[in-house]
C-alpha atoms as a PDB file:
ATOM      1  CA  UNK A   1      14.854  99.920 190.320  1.00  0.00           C
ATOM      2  CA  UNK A   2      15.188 100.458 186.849  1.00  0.00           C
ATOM      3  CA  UNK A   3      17.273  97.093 185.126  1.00  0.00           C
ATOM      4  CA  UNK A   4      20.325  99.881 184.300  1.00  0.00           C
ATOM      5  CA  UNK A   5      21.098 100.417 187.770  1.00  0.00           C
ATOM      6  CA  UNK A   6      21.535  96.563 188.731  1.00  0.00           C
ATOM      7  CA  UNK A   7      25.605  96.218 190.019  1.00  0.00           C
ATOM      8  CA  UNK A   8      27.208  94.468 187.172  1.00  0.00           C
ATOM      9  CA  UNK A   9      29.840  93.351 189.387  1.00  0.00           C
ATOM     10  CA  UNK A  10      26.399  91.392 191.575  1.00  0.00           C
ATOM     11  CA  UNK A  11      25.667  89.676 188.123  1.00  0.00           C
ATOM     12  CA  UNK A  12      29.294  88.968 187.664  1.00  0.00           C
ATOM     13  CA  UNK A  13      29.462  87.518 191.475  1.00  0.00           C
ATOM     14  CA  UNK A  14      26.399  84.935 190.490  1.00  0.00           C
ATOM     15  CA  UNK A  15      28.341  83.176 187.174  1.00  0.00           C
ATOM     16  CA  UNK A  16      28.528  79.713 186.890  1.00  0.00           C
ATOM     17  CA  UNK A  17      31.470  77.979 187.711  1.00  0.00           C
ATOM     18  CA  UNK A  18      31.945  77.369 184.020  1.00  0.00           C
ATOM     19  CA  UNK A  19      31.422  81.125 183.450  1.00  0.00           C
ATOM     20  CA  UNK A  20      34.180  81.419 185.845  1.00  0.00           C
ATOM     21  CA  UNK A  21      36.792  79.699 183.864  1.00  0.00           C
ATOM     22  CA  UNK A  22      36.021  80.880 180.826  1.00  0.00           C
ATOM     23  CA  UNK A  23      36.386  84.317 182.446  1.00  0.00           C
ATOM     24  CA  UNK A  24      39.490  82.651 183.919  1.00  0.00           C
ATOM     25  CA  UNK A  25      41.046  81.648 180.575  1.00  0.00           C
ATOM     26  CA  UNK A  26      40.399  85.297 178.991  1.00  0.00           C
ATOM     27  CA  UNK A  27      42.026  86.708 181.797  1.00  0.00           C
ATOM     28  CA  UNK A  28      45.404  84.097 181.414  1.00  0.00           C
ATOM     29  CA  UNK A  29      44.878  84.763 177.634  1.00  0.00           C
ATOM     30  CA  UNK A  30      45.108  88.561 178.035  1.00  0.00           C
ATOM     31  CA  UNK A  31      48.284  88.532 180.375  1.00  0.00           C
ATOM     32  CA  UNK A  32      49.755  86.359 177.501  1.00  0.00           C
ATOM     33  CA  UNK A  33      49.666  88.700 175.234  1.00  0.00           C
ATOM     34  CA  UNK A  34      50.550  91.459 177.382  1.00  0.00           C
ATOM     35  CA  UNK A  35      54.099  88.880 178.008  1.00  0.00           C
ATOM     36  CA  UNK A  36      54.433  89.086 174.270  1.00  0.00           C
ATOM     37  CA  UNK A  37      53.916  92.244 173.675  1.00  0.00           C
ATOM     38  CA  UNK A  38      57.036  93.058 176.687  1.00  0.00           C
ATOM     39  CA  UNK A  39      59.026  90.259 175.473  1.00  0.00           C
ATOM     40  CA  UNK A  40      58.808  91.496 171.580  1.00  0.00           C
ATOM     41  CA  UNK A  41      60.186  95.152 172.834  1.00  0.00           C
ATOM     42  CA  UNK A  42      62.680  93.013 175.190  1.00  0.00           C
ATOM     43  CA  UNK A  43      63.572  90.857 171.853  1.00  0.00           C
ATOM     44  CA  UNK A  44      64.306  94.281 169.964  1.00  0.00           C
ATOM     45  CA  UNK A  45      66.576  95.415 172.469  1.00  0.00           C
ATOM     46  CA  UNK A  46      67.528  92.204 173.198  1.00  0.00           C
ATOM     47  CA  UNK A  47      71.870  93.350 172.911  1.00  0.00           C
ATOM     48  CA  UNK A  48      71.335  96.625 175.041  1.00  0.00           C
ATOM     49  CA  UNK A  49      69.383  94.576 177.985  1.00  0.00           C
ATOM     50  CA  UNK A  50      72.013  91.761 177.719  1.00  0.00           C
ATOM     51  CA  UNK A  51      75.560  94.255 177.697  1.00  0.00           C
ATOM     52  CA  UNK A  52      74.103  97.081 179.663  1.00  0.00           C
ATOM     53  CA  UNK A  53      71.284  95.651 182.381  1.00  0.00           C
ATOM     54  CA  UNK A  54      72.167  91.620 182.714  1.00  0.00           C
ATOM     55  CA  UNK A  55      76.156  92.220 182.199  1.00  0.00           C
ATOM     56  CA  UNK A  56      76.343  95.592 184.395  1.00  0.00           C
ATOM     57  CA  UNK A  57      76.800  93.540 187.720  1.00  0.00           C
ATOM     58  CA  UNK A  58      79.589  91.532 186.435  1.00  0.00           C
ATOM     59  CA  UNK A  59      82.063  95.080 185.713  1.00  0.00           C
ATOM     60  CA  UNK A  60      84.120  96.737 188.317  1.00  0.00           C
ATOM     61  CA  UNK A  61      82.258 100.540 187.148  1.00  0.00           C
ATOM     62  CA  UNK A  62      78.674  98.750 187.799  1.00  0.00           C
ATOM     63  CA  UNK A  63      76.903 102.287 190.022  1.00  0.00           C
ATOM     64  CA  UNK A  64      76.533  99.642 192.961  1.00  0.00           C
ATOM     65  CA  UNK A  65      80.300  99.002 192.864  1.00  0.00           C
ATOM     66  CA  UNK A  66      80.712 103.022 192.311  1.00  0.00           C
ATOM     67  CA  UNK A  67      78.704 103.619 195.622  1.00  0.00           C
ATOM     68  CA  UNK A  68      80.167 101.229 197.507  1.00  0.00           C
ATOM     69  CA  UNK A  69      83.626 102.348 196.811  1.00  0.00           C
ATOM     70  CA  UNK A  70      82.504 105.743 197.487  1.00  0.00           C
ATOM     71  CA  UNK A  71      81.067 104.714 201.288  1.00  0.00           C
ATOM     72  CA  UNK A  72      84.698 103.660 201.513  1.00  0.00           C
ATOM     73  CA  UNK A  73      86.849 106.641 201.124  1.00  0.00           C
ATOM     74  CA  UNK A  74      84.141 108.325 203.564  1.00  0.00           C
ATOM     75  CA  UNK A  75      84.597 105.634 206.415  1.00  0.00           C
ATOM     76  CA  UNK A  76      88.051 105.261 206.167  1.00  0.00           C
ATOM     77  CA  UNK A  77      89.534 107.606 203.559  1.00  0.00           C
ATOM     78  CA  UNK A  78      90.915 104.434 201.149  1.00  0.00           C
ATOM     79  CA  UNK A  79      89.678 102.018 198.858  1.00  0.00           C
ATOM     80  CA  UNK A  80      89.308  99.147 201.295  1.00  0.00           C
ATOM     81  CA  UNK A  81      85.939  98.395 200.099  1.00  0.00           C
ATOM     82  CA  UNK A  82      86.312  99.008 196.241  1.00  0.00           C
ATOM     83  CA  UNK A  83      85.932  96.048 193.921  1.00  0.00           C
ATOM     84  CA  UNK A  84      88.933  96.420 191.965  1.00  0.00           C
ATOM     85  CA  UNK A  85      88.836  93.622 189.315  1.00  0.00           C
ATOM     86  CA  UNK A  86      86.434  90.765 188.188  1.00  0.00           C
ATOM     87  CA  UNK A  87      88.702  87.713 187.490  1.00  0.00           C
ATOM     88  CA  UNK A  88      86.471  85.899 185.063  1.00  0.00           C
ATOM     89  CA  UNK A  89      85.279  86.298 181.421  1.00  0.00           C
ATOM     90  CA  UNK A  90      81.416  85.481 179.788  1.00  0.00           C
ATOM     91  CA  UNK A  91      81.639  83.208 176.940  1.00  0.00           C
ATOM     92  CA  UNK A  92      79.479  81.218 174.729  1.00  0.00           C
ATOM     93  CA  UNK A  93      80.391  77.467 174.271  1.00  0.00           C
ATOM     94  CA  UNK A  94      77.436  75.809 172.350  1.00  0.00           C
ATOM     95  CA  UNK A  95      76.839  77.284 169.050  1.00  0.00           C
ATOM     96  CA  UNK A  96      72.562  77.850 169.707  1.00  0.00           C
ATOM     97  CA  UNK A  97      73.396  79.588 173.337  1.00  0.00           C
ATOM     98  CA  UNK A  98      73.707  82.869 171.850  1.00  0.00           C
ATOM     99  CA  UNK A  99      70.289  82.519 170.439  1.00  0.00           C
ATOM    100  CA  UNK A 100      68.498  80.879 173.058  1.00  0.00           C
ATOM    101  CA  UNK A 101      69.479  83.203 175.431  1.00  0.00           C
ATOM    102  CA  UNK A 102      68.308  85.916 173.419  1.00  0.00           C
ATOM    103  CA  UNK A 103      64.660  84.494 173.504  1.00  0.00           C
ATOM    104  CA  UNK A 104      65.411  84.043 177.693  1.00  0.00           C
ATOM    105  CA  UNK A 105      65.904  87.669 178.129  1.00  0.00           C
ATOM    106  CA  UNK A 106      63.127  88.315 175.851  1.00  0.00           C
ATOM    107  CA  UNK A 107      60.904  86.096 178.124  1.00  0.00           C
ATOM    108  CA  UNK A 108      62.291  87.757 181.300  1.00  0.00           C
ATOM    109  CA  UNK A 109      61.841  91.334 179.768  1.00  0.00           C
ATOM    110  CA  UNK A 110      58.690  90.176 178.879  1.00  0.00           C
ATOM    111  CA  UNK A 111      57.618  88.943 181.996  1.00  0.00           C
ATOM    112  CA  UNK A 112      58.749  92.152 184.196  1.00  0.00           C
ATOM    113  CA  UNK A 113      57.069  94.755 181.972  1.00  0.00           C
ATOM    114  CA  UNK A 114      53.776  92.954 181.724  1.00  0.00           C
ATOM    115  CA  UNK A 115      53.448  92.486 185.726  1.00  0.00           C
ATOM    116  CA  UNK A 116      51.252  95.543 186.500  1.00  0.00           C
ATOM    117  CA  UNK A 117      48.766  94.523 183.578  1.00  0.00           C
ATOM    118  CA  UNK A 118      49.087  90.793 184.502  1.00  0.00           C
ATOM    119  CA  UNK A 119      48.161  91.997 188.333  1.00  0.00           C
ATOM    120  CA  UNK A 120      45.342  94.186 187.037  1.00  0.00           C
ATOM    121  CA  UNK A 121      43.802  91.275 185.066  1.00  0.00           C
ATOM    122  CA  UNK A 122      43.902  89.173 188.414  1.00  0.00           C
ATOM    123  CA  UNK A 123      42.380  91.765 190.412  1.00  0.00           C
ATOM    124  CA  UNK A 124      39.518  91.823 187.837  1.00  0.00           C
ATOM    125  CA  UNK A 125      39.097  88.324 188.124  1.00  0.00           C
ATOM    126  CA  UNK A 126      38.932  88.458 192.027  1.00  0.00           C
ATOM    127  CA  UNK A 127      36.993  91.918 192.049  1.00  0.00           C
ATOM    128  CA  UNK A 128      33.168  90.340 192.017  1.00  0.00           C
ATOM    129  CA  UNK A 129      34.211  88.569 195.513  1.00  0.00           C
ATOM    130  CA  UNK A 130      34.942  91.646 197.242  1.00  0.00           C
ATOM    131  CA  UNK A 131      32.620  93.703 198.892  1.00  0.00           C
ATOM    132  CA  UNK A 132      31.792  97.113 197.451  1.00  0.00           C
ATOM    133  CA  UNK A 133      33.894  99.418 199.559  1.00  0.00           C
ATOM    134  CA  UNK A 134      37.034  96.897 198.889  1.00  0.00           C
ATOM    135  CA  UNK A 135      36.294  97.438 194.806  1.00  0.00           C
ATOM    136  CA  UNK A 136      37.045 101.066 195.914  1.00  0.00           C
ATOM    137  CA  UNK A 137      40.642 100.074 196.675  1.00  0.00           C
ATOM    138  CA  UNK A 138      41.180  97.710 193.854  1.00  0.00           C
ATOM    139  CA  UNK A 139      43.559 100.379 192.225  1.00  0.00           C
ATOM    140  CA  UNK A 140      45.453 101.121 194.931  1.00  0.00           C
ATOM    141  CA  UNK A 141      45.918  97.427 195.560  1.00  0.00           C
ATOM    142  CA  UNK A 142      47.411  97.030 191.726  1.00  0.00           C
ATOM    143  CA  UNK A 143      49.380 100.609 192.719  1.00  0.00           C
ATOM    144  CA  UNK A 144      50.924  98.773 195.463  1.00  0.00           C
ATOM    145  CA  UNK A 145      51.457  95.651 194.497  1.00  0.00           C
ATOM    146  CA  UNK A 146      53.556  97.071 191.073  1.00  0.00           C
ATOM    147  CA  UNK A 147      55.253  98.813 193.305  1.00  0.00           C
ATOM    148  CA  UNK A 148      56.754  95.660 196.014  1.00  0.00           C
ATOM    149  CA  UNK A 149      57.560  93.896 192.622  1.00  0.00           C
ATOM    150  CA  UNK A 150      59.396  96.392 191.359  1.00  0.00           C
ATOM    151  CA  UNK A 151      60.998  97.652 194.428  1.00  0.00           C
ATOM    152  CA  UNK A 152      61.991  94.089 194.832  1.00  0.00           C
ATOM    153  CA  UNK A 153      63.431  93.977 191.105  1.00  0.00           C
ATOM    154  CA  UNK A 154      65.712  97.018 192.067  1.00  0.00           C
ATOM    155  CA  UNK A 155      66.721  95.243 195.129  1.00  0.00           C
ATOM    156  CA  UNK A 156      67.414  92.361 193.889  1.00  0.00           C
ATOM    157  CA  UNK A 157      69.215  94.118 190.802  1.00  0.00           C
ATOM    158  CA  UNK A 158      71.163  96.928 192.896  1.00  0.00           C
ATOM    159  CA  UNK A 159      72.403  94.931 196.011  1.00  0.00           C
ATOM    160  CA  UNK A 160      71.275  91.464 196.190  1.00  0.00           C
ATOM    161  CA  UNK A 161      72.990  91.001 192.701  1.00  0.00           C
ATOM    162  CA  UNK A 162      76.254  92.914 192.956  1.00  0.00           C
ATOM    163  CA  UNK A 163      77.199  91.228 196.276  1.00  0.00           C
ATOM    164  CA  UNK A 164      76.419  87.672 194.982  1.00  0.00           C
ATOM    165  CA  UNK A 165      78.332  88.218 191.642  1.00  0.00           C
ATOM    166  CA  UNK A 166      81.579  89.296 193.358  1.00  0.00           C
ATOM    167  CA  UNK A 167      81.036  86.337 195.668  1.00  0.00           C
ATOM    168  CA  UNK A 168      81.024  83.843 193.207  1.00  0.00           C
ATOM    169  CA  UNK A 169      83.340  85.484 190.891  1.00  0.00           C
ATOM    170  CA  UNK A 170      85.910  85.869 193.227  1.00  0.00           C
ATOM    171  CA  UNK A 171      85.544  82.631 195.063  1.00  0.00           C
ATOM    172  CA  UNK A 172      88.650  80.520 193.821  1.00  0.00           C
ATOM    173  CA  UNK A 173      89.272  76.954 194.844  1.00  0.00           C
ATOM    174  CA  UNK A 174      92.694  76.783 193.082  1.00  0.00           C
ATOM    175  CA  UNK A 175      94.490  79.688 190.949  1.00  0.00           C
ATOM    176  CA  UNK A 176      95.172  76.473 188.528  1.00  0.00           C
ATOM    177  CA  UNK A 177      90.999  77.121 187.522  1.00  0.00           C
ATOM    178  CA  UNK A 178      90.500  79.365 185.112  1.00  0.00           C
ATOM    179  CA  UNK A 179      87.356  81.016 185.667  1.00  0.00           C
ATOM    180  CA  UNK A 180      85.235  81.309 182.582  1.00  0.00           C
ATOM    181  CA  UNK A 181      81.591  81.723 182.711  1.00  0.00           C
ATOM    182  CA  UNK A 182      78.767  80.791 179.947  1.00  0.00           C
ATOM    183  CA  UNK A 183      76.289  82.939 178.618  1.00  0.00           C
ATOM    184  CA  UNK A 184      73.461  80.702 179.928  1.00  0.00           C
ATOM    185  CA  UNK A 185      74.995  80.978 183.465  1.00  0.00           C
ATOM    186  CA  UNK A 186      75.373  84.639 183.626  1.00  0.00           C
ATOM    187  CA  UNK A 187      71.684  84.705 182.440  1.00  0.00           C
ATOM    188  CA  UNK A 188      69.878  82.430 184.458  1.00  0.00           C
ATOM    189  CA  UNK A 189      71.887  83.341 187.505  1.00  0.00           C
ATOM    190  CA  UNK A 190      71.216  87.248 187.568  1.00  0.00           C
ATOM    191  CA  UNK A 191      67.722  86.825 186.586  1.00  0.00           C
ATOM    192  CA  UNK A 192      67.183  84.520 188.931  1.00  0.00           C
ATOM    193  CA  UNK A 193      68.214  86.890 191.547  1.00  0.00           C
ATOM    194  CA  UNK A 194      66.086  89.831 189.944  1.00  0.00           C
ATOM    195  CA  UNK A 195      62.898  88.443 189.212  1.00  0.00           C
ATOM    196  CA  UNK A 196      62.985  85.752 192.381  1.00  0.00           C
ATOM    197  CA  UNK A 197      63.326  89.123 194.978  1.00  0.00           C
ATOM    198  CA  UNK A 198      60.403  91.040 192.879  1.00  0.00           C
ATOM    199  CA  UNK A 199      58.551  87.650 193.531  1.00  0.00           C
ATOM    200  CA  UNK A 200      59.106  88.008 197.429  1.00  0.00           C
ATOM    201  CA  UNK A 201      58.403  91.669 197.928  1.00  0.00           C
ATOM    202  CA  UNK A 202      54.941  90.393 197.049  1.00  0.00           C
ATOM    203  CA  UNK A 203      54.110  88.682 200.550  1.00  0.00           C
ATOM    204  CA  UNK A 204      52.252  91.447 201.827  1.00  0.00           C
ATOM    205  CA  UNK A 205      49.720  91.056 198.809  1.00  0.00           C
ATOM    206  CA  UNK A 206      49.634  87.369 199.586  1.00  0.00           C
ATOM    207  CA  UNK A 207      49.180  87.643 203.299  1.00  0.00           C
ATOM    208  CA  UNK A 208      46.246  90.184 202.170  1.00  0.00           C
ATOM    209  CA  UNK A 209      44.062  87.927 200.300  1.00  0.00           C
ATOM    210  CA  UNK A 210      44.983  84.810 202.853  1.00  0.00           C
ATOM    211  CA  UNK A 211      43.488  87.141 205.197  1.00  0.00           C
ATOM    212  CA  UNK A 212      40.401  88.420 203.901  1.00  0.00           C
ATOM    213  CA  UNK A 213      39.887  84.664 202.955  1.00  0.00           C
ATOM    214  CA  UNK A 214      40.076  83.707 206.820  1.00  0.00           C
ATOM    215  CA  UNK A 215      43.141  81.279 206.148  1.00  0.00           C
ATOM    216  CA  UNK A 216      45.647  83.100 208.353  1.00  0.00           C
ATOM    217  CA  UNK A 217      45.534  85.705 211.088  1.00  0.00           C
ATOM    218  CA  UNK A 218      47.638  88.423 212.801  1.00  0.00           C
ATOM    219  CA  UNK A 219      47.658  86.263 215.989  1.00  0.00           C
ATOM    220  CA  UNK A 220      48.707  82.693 214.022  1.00  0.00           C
ATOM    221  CA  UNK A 221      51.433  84.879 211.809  1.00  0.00           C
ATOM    222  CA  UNK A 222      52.647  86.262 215.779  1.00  0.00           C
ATOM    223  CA  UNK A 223      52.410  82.549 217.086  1.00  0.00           C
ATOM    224  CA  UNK A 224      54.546  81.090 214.281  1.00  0.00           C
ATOM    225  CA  UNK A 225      56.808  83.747 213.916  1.00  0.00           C
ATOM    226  CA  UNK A 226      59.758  81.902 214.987  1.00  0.00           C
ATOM    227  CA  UNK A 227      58.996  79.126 212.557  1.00  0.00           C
ATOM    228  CA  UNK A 228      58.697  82.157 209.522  1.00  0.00           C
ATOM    229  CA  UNK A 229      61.711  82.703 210.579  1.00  0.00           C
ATOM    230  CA  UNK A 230      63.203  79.760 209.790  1.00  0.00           C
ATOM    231  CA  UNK A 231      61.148  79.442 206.436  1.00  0.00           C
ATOM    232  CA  UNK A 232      62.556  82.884 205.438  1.00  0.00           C
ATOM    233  CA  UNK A 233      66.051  81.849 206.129  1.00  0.00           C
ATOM    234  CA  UNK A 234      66.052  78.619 203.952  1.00  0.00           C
ATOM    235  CA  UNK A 235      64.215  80.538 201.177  1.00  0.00           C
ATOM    236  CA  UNK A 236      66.577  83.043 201.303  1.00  0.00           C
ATOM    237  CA  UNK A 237      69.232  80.587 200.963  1.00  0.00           C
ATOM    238  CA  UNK A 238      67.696  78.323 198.200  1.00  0.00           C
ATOM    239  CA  UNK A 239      67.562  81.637 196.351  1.00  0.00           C
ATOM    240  CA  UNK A 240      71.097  83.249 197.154  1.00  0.00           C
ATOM    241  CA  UNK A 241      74.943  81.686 196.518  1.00  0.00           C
ATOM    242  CA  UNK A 242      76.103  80.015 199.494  1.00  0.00           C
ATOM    243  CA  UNK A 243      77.742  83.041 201.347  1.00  0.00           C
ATOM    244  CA  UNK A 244      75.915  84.259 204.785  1.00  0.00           C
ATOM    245  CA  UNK A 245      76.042  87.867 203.730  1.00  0.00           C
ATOM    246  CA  UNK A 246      73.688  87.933 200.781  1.00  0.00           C
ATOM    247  CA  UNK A 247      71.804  85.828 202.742  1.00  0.00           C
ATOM    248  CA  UNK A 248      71.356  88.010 205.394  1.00  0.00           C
ATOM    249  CA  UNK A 249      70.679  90.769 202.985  1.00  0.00           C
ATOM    250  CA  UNK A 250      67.682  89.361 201.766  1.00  0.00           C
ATOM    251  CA  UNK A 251      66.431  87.640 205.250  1.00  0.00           C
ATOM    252  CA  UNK A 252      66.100  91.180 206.078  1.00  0.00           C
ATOM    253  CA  UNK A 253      63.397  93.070 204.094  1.00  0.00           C
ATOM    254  CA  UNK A 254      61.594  89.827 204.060  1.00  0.00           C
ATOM    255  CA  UNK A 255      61.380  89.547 207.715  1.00  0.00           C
ATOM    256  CA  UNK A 256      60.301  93.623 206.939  1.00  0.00           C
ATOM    257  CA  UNK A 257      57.741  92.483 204.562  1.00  0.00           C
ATOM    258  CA  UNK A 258      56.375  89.841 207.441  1.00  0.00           C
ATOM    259  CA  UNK A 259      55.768  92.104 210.036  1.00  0.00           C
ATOM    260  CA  UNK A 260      53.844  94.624 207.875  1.00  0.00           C
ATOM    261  CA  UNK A 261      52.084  91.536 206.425  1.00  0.00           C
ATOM    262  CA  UNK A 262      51.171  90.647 210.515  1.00  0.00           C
ATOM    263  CA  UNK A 263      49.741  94.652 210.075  1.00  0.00           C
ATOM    264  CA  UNK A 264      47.591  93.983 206.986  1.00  0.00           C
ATOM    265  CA  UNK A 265      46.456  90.876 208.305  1.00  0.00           C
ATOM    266  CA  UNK A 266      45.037  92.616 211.651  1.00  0.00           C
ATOM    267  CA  UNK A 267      43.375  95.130 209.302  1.00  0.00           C
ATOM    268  CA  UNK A 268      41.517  93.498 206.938  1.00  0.00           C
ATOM    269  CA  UNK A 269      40.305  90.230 209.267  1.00  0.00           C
ATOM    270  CA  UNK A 270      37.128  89.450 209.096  1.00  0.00           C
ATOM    271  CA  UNK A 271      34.811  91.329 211.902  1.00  0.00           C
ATOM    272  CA  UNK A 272      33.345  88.035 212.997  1.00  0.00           C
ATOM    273  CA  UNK A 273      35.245  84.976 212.667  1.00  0.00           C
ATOM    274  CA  UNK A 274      34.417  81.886 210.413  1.00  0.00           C
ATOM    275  CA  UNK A 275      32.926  78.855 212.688  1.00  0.00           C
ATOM    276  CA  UNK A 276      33.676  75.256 211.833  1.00  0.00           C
ATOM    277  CA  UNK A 277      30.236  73.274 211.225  1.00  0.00           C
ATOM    278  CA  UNK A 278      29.928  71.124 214.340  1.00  0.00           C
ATOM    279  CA  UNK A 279      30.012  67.331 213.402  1.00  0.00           C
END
């Protein structure tokens, strides 16, 4: 066989565990720079992302709002379900917040329109350990994968986020408080949301490489489904405001996102399984 035809990705699979982490640290160093690049465009438009995207949940015209009032006059012909008024104002208190949040939302932006490059750069990183007929679905891993973090971003941005603002903005312990929010708040609180749901709608991609690694199976995911359970409804309120219906809201598509994960882990187990060395 002439030396033109050896796999590359073979040569690749026999590195050195040094040549691993410098391959490692190119990889990191590359999805850096992808994060600036994002977070330089997010920077620009830094006053558009912040009044339009970050600050659209917090107004009574948001399109989730819009829908939802909508829904109402076709259930029950009024505007039962309408969100009438938001009772609090954003302002800034600390002379630096203004600026510091800037660079947050640049970070954020940055962060969210880098992910499909940043997941491409780890699926190079991981491709050598696959077999050859799994380097055949490398791209429609990254495909997917963009696609649950993204899905999860409009989740988390369209519902997850509406519901939890006019919770909390609402929620009055005494009409002597005057409810006035900060910048940083508003910020950290909505993003949180956003980027923490993309996050999630990830599991399936998880449960995937766990899999093909032998860690879990379809039958241990079945066996300690009730405990997932449990795990899914603590996340989900670590992640949410204290109210059961957000909560619930997000339980759902994650128990969704388990069950398909219980799928992908039946799929793509090993043929034989991995035997413990006897002692």
């Amino acid at each position: 066989m002439a030396l033109d035809q050896i796999d590359v990705d073979e040569y690749d699979a026999q590195m050195s565990f040094l040549e691993h982490l410098e391959a490692l640290r190119w990889h990191i160093i590359r999805s850096l720079i992808a994060v600036v690049i994002g977070g330089i465009i997010s920077f620009i438009y830094g006053t558009y992302i912040f009044d339009t995207i970050l600050l659209g949940p917090t107004r009574t015209d948001f399109w989730s709002f819009r829908k939802l009032c909508d829904l109402s006059q076709s259930l029950y012909s009024d505007s039962r379900l309408c969100i009438a008024d938001m009772d609090f104002v954003v302002k800034t208190v600390n002379i630096e917040e203004q600026f510091y949040q800037h660079f947050m939302i640049a970070a954020i932006g940055g962060l969210i329109f880098a992910m499909p490059y940043i997941l491409y750069e780890i699926s190079r990183f991981v491709k050598p350990a696959l077999k050859s007929r799994e380097k055949k679905f490398s791209g429609f891993i990254i495909s997917f994968a963009s696609m649950l973090f993204f899905t999860g971003i409009l989740f988390g941005y369209f519902i997850l986020t509406p519901i939890s603002v006019n919770f909390l903005g609402t929620y009055t312990l005494s009409v002597h408080v005057v409810k006035e929010f900060t910048v940083s708040s508003v910020v950290s609180f909505i993003s949180l949301l956003t980027l923490g749901s993309g996050v999630i709608f990830e599991l399936p991609i998880v449960i995937y490489f766990l899999a093909k690694a032998g860690l879990i199976t379809a039958e241990l995911m079945r066996k300690y489904r009730r405990v997932a359970v449990i795990v899914i409804l603590i996340l989900a309120a670590l992640i949410t405001p204290p109210d059961l219906t957000s909560q619930i809201i997000l339980s759902l598509p994650i128990f969704i996102l388990y069950e398909i994960g219980i799928l992908i882990a039946k799929r793509v187990a090993p043929k034989t399984p991995v035997e413990l060395p006897e002692e």
